[in-house]
N, C-alpha and C. Protein backbone atom coordinates (compact mmCIF):
# COMPACT_ATOMS: atom_id res chain seq x y z
N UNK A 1 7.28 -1.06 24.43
CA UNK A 1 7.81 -0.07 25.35
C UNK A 1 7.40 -0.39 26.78
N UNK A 2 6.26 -1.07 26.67
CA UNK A 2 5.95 -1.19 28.47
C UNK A 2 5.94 0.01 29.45
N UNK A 3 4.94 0.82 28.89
CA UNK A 3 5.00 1.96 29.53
C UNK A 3 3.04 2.02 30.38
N UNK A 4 3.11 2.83 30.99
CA UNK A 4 1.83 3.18 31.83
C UNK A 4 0.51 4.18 31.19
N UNK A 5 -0.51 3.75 30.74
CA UNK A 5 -1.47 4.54 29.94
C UNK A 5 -1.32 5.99 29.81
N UNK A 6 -0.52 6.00 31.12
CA UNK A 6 -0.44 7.83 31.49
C UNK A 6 0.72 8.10 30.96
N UNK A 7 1.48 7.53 30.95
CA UNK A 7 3.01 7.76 30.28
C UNK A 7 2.22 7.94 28.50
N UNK A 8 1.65 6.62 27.64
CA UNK A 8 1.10 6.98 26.88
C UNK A 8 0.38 7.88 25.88
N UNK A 9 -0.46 8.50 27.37
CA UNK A 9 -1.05 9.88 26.80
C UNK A 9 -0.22 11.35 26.94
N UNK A 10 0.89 11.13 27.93
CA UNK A 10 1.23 12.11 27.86
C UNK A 10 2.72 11.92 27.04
N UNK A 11 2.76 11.26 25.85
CA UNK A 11 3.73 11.01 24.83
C UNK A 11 2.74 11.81 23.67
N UNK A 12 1.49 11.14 23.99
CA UNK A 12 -0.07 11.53 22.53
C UNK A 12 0.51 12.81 22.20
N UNK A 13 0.66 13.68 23.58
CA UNK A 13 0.29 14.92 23.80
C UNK A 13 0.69 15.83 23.47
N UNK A 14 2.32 15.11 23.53
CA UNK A 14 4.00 16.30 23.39
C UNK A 14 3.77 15.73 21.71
N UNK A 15 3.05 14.83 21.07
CA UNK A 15 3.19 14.68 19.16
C UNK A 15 2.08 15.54 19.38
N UNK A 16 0.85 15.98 19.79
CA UNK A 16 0.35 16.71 19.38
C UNK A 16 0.87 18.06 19.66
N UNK A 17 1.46 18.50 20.67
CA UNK A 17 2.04 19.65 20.43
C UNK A 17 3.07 20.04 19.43
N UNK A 18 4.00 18.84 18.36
CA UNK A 18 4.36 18.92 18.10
C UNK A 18 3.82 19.35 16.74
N UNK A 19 2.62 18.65 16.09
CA UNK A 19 1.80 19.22 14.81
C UNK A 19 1.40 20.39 14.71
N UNK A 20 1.31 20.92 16.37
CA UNK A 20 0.61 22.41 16.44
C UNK A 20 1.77 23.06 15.99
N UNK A 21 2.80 23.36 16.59
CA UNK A 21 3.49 24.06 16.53
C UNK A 21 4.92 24.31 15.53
N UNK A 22 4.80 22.70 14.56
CA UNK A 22 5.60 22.73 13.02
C UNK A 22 5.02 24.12 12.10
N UNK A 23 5.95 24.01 11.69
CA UNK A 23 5.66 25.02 10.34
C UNK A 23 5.94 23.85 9.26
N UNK A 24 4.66 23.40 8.57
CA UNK A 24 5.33 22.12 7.56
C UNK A 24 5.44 22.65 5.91
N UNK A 25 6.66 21.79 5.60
CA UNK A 25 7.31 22.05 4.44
C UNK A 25 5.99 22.18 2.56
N UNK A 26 6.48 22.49 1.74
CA UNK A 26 5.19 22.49 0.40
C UNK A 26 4.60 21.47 0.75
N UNK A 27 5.22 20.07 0.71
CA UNK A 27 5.03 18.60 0.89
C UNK A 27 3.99 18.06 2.11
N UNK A 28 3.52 19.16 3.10
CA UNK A 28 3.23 19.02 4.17
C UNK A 28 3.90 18.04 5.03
N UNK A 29 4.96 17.81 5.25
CA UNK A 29 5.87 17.63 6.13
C UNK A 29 6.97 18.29 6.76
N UNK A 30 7.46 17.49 8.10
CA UNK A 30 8.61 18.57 8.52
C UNK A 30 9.50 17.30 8.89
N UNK A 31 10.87 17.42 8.74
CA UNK A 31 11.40 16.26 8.88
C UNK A 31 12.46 16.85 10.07
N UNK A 32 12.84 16.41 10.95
CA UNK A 32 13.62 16.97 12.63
C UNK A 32 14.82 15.94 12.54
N UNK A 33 15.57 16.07 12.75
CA UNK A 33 16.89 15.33 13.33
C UNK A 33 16.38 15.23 14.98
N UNK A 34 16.54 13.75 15.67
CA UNK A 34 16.32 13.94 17.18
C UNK A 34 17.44 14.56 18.24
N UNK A 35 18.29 15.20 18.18
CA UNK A 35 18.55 16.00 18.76
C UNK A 35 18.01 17.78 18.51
N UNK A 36 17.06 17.92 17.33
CA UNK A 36 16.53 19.11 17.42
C UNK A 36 15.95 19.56 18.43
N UNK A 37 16.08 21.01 19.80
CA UNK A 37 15.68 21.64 20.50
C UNK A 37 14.47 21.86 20.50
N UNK A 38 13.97 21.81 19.31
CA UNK A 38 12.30 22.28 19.65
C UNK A 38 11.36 21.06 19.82
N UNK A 39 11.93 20.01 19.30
CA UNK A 39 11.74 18.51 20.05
C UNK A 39 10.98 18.33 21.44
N UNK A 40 9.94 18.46 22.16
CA UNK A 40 9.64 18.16 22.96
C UNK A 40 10.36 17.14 24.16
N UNK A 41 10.91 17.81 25.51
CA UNK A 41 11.12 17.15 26.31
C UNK A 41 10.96 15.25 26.15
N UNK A 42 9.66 15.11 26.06
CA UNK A 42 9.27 13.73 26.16
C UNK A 42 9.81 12.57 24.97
N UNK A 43 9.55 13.56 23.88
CA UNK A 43 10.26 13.10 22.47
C UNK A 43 11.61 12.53 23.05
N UNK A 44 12.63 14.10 23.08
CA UNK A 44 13.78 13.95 23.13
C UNK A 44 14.33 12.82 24.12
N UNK A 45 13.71 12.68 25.04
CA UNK A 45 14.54 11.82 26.08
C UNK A 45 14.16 10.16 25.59
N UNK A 46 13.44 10.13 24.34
CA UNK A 46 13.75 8.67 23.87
C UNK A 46 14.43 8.55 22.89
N UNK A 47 15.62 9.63 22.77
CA UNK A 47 16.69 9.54 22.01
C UNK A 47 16.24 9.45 20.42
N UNK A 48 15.55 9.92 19.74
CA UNK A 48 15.02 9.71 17.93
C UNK A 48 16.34 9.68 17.52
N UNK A 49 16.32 8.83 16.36
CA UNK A 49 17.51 9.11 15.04
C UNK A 49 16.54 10.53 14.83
N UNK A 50 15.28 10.39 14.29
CA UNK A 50 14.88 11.55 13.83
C UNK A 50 13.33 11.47 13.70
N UNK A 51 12.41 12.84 13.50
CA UNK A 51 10.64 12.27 14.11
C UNK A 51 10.74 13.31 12.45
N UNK A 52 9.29 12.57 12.02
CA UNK A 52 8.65 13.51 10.92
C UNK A 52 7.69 13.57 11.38
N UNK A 53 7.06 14.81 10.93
CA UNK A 53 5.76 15.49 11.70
C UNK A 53 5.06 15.61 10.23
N UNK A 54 4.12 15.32 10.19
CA UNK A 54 2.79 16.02 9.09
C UNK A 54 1.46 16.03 10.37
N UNK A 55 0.69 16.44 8.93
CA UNK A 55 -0.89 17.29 9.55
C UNK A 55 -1.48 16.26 10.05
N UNK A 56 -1.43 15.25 9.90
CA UNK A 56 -2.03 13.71 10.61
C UNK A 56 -1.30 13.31 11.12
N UNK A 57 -0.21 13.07 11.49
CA UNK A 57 0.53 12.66 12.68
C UNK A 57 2.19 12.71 12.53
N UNK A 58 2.81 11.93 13.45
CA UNK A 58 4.44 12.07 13.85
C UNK A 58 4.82 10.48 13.78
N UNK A 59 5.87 10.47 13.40
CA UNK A 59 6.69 9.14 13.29
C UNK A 59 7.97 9.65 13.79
N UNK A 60 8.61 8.72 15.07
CA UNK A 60 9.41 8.69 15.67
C UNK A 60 10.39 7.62 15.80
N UNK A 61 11.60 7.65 14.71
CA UNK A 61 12.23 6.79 14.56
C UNK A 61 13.53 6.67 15.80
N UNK A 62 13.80 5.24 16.31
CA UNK A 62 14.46 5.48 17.38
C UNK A 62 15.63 4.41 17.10
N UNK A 63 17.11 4.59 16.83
CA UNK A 63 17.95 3.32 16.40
C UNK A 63 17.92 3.67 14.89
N UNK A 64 18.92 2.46 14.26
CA UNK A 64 19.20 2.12 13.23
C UNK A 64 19.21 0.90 12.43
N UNK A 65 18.79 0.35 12.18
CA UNK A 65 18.88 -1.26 11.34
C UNK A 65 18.19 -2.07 12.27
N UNK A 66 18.44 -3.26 11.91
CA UNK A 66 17.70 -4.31 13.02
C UNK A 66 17.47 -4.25 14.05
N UNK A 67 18.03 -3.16 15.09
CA UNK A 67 18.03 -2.79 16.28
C UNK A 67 16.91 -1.65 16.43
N UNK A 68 16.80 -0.68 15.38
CA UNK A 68 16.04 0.32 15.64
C UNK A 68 14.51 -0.02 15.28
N UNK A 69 13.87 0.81 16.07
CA UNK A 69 12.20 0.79 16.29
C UNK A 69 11.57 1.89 15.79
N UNK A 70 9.98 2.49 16.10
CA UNK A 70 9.85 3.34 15.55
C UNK A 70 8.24 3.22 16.46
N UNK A 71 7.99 4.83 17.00
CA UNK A 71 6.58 5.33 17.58
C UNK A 71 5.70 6.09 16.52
N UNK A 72 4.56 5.95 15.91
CA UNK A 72 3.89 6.89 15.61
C UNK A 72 2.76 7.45 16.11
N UNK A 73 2.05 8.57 15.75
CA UNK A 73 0.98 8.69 16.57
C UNK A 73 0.14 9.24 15.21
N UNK A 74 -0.64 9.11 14.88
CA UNK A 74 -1.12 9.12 13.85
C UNK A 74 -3.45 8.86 13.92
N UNK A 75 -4.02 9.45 12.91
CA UNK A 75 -5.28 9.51 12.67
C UNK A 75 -5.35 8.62 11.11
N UNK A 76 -6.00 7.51 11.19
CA UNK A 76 -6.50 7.04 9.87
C UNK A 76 -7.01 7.36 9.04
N UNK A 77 -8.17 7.96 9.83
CA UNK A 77 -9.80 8.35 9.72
C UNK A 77 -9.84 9.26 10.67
N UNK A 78 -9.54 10.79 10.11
CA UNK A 78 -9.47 12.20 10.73
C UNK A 78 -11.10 12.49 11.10
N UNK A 79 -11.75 11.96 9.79
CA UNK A 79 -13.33 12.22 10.09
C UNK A 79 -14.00 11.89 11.66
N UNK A 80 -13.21 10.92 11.79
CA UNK A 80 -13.96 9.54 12.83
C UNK A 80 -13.29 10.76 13.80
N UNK A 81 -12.00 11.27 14.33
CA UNK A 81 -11.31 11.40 15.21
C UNK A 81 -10.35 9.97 16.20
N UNK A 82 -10.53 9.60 15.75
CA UNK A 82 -9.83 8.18 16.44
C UNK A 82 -8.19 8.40 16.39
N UNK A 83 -7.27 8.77 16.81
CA UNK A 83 -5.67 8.57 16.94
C UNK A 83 -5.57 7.79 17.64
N UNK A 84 -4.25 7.25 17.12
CA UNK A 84 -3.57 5.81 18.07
C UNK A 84 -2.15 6.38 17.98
N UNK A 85 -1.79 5.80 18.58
CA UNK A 85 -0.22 5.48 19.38
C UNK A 85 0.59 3.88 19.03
N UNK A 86 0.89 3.93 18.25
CA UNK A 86 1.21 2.42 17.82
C UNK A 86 3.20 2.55 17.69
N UNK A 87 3.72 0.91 18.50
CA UNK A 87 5.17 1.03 18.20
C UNK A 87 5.48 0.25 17.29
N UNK A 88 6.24 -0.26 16.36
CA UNK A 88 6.72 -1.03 15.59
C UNK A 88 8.35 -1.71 15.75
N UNK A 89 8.58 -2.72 15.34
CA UNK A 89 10.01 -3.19 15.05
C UNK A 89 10.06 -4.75 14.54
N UNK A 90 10.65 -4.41 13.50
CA UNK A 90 10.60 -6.18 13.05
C UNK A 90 9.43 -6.62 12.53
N UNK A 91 8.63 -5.51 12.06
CA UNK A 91 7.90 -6.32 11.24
C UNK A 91 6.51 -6.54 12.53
N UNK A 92 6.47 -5.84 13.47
CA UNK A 92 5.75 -6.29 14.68
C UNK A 92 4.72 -4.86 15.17
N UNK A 93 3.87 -4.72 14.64
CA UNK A 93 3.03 -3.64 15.03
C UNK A 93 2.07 -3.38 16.30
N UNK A 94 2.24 -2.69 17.22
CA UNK A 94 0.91 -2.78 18.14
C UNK A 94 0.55 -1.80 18.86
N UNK A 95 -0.89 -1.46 18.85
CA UNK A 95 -1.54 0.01 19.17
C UNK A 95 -1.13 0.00 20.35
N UNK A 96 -0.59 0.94 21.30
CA UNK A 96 -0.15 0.98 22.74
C UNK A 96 -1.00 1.82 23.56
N UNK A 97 -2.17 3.12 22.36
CA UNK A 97 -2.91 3.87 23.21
C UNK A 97 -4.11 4.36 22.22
N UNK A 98 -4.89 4.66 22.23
CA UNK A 98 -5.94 5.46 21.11
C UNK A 98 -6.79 6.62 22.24
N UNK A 99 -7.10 7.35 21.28
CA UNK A 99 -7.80 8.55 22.07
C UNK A 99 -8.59 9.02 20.82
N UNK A 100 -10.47 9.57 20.82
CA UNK A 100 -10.46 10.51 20.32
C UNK A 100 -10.64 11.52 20.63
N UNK A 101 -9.79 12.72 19.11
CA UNK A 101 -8.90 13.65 19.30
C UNK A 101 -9.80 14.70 18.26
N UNK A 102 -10.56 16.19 18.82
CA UNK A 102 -11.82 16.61 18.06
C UNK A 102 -10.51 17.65 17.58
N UNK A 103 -10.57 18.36 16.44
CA UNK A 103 -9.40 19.13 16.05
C UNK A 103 -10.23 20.62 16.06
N UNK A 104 -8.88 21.49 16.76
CA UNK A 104 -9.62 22.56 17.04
C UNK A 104 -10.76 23.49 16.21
N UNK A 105 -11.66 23.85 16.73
CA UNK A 105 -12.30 25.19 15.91
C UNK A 105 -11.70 26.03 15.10
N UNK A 106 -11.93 26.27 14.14
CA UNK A 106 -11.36 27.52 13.10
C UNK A 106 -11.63 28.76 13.96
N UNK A 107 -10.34 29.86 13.65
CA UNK A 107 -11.24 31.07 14.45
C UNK A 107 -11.80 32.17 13.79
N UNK A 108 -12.54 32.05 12.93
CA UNK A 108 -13.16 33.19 11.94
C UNK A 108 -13.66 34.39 12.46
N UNK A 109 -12.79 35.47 12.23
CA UNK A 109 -13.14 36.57 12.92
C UNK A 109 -14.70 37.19 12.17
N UNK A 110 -14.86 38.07 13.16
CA UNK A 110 -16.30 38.66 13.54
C UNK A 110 -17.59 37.74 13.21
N UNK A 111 -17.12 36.51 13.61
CA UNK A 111 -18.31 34.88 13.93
C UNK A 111 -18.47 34.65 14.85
């Protein structure tokens, strides 16, 4: 993609808003067509065939067949906190950003 660290993180940011704010399926997934509205601005304007969201991360498929690519943003090792940002196509993988990412506090009332 050849994009700017800051462009990067603020792609991290709109998939993490996007895990917050799925309602995910029994399967813990949610599967979006990329023209879906609730799609994040940043998402949407890189055109997805379509993004799946689960509780560890988003895959953002972009194209179709030999032509099409694909963004995920994803945690290996949730323990560690470590997420990356990695693009793919052809068989060609490469981390484009990592951050760690502490997952919010539970809010247990009267604690």
């Amino acid at each position: 993609m050849g994009r700017s660290q800051v462009y990067y993180a603020q792609l991290a940011g709109a998939c993490n808003s996007l895990i917050a704010q799925s309602r995910m399926g029994a399967n813990g997934e949610l599967r979006l067509p990329g023209t879906n509205e609730t799609l994040p601005p940043l998402i949407r304007d890189l055109h997805p065939a379509n993004v799946l969201v689960k509780t560890n991360g988003v895959l953002i498929r972009i194209g179709e067949g030999r032509g099409g690519y694909g963004i995920t943003w994803y945690s290996e090792d949730t323990a560690a906190g470590l997420w990356q940002l990695e693009t793919f196509a052809e068989g060609t993988r490469r981390v484009v950003f990592s951050s760690p990412i502490r997952p919010p506090k539970l809010y247990v009332p009267g604690k």
